[in-house]
Protein backbone atom coordinates (compact mmCIF):
# COMPACT_ATOMS: atom_id res chain seq x y z
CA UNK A 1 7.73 17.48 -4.04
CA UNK A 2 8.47 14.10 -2.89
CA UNK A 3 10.30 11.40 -5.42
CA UNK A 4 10.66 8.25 -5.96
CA UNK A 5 14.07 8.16 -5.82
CA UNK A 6 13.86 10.15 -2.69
CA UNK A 7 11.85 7.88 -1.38
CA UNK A 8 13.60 5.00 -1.66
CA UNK A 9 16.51 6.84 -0.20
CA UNK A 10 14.93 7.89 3.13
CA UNK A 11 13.13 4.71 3.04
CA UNK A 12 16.54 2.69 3.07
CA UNK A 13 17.74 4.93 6.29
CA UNK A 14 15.27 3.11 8.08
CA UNK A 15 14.20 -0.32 6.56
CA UNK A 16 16.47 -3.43 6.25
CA UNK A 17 14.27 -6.57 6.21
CA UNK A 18 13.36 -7.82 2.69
CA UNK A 19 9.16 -8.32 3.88
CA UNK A 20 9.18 -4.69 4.88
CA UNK A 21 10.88 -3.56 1.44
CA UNK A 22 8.16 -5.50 -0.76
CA UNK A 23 5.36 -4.50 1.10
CA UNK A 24 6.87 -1.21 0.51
CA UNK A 25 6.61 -1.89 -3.38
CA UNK A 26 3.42 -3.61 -3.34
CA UNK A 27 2.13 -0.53 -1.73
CA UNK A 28 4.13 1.97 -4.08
CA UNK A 29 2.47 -0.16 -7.28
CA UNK A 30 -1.00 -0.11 -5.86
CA UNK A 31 -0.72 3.63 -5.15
CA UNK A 32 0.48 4.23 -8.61
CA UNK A 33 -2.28 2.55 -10.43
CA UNK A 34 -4.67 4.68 -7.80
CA UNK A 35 -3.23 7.93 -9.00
CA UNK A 36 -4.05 6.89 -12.59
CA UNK A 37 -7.58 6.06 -11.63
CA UNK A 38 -7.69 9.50 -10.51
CA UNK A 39 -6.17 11.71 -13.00
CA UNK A 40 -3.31 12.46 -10.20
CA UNK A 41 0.68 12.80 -10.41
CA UNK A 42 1.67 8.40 -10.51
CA UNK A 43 5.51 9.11 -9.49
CA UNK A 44 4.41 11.49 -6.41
CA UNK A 45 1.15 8.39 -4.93
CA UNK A 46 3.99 6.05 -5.71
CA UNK A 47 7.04 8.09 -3.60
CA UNK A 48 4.43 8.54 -1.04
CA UNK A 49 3.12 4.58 -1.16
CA UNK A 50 6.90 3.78 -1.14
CA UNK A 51 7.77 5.74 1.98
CA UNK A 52 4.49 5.03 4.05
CA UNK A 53 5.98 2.55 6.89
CA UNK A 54 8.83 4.38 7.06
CA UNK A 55 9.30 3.94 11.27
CA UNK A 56 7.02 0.89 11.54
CA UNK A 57 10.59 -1.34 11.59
CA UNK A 58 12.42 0.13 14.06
CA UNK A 59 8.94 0.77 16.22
CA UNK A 60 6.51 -1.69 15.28
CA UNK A 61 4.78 -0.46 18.79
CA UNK A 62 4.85 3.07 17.75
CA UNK A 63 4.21 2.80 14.30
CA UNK A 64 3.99 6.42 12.93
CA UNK A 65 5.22 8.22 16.41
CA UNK A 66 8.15 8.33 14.65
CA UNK A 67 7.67 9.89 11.06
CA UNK A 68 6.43 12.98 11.55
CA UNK A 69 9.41 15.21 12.50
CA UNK A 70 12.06 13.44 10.46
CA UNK A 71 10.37 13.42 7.00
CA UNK A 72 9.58 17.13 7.57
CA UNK A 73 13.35 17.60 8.56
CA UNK A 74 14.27 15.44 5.65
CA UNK A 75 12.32 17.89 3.26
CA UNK A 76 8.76 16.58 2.97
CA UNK A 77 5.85 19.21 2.84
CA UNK A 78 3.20 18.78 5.83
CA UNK A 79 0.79 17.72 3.16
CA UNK A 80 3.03 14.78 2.49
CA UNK A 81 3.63 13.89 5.50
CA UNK A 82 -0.04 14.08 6.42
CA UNK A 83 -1.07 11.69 3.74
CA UNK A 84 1.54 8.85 5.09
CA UNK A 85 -0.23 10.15 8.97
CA UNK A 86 -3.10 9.04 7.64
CA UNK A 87 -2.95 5.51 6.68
CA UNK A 88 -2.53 4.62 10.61
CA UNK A 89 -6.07 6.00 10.89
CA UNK A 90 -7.88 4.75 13.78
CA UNK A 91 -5.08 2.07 14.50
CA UNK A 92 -2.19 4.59 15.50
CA UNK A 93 -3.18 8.28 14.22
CA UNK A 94 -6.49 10.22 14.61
CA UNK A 95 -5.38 11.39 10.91
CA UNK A 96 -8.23 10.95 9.08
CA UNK A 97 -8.11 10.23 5.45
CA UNK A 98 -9.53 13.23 3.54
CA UNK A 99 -8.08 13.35 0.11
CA UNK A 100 -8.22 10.66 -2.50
CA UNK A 101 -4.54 10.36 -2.10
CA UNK A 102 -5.13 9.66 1.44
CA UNK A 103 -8.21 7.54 1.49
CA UNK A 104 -6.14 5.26 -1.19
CA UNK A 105 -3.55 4.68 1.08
CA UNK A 106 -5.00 3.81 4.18
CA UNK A 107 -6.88 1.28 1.82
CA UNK A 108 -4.10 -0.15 -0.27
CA UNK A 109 -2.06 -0.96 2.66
CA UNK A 110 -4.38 -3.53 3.75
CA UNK A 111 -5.12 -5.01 0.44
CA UNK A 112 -2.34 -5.32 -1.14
CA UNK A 113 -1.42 -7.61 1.28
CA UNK A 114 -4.65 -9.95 0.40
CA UNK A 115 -3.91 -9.45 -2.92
CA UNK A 116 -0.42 -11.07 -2.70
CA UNK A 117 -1.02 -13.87 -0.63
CA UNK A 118 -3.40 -14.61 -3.07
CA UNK A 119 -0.84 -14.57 -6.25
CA UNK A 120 1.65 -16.50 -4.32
CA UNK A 121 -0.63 -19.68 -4.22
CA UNK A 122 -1.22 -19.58 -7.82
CA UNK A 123 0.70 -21.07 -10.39
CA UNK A 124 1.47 -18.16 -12.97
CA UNK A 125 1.05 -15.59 -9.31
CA UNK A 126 -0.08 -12.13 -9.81
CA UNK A 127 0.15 -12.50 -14.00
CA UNK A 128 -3.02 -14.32 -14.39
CA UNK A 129 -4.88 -12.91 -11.09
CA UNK A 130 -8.57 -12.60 -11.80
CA UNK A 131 -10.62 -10.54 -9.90
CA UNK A 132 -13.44 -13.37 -9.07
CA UNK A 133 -10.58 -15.19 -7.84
CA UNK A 134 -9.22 -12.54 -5.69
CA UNK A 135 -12.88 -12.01 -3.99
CA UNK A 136 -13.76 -15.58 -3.19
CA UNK A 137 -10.24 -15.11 -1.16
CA UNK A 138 -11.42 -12.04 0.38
CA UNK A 139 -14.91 -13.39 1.30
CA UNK A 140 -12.66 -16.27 2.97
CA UNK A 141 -11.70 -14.28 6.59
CA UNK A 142 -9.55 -17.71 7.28
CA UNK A 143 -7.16 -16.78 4.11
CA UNK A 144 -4.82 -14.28 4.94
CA UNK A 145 -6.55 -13.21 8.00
CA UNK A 146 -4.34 -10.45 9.61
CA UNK A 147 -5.58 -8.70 6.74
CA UNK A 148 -8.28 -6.20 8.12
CA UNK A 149 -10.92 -6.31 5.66
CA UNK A 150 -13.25 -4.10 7.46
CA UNK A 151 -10.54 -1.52 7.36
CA UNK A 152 -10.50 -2.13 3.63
CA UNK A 153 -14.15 -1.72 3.16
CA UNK A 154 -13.59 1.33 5.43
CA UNK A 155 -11.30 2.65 3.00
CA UNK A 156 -13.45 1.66 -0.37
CA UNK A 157 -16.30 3.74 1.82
CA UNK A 158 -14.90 6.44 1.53
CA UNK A 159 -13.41 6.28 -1.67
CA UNK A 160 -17.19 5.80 -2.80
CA UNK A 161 -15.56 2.35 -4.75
CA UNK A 162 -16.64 -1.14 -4.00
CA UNK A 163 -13.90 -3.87 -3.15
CA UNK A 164 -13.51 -5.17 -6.22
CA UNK A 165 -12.75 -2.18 -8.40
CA UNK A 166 -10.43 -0.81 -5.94
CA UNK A 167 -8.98 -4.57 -5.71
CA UNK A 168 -8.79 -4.78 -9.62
CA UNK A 169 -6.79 -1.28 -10.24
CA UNK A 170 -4.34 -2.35 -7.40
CA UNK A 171 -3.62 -6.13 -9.40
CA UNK A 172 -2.98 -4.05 -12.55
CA UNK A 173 -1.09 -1.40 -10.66
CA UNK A 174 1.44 -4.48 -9.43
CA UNK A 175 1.28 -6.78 -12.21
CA UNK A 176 3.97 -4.98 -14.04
CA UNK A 177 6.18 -5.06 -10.42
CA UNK A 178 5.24 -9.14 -10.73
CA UNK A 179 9.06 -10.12 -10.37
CA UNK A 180 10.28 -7.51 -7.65
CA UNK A 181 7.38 -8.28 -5.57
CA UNK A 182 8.09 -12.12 -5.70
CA UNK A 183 4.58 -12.66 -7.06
CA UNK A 184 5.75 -14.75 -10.66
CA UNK A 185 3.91 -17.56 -9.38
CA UNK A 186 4.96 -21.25 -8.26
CA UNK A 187 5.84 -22.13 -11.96
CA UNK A 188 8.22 -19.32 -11.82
């Protein structure tokens, strides 16, 4: 079974710059507060959060054409592998999402990335993050709009969770990551 540790240390074979390491985090924190939500293994959603963009660096235009057959050389099971296949659903992968493992990933990814633009314009960042706060930001397509939030509604679909639930366990998830993920706040 995949680690953390392990996945950092595949993860570092392959990713350099600093944006693509936090994101890796962010996701890794959000994935671990999903497991709890479900009753699941948190270290094992985290390794697998951790190690999710794992080619996108070095082939941003093949993201995920490139993951497959060295994670299952470097030890992964299929299932593993399959869960990180399926986060590129219906952008680069006709892996569809099927377990709540899955389905949590190919959600998180987007949002976390609403979530911490949104704690970086606040003074006290992610600490303080309220979840009204974090929805008017979401309703807001202008604010942080690479973001795909139908992709993130997709994803709450088929977790059978509305935004803001699934938006509220991935704030606590990072909260306690606050400092790695550069989300302290501007008062910081």
């Amino acid at each position: 079974m995949l680690t953390l540790e392990r996945a950092k240390e595949l993860n570092a074979t392959m990713v350099s710059e600093p944006h693509l390491i936090v994101h890796a985090l962010a996701v890794m924190a959000a994935m671990g507060a999903m497991a709890e939500h479900f009753g699941e293994d948190k270290e094992h959603w985290m390794a697998l959060g951790y190690l999710h963009d794992y080619d996108y660096e070095k082939y941003p235009e093949e993201h995920l054409q490139h993951t497959e057959q060295p994670l299952l050389e470097a030890g992964l099971e299929p299932e593993e592998v399959r869960v990180i296949l399926s986060h590129g659903y219906s952008i680069c992968t006709d892996v569809e999402p099927l377990t709540n493992c899955e389905k949590s990933l190919f959600t998180v990814d987007e949002l976390t990335g609403i979530i911490s633009a949104c704690a970086r314009m606040r003074p006290q960042g992610i600490t303080d993050l309220e979840i009204s706060s974090f929805m008017k930001k979401f309703k807001d397509k202008k604010f942080a709009a690479k973001c795909n939030r139908e992709l993130i509604k997709t994803g709450c679909g088929m977790l059978g969770m509305e935004v803001r639930d699934v938006a509220q366990i991935c704030i606590d998830g990072m909260k306690p990551f606050a400092s790695e993920l550069g989300l302290l706040g501007t008062e910081a």
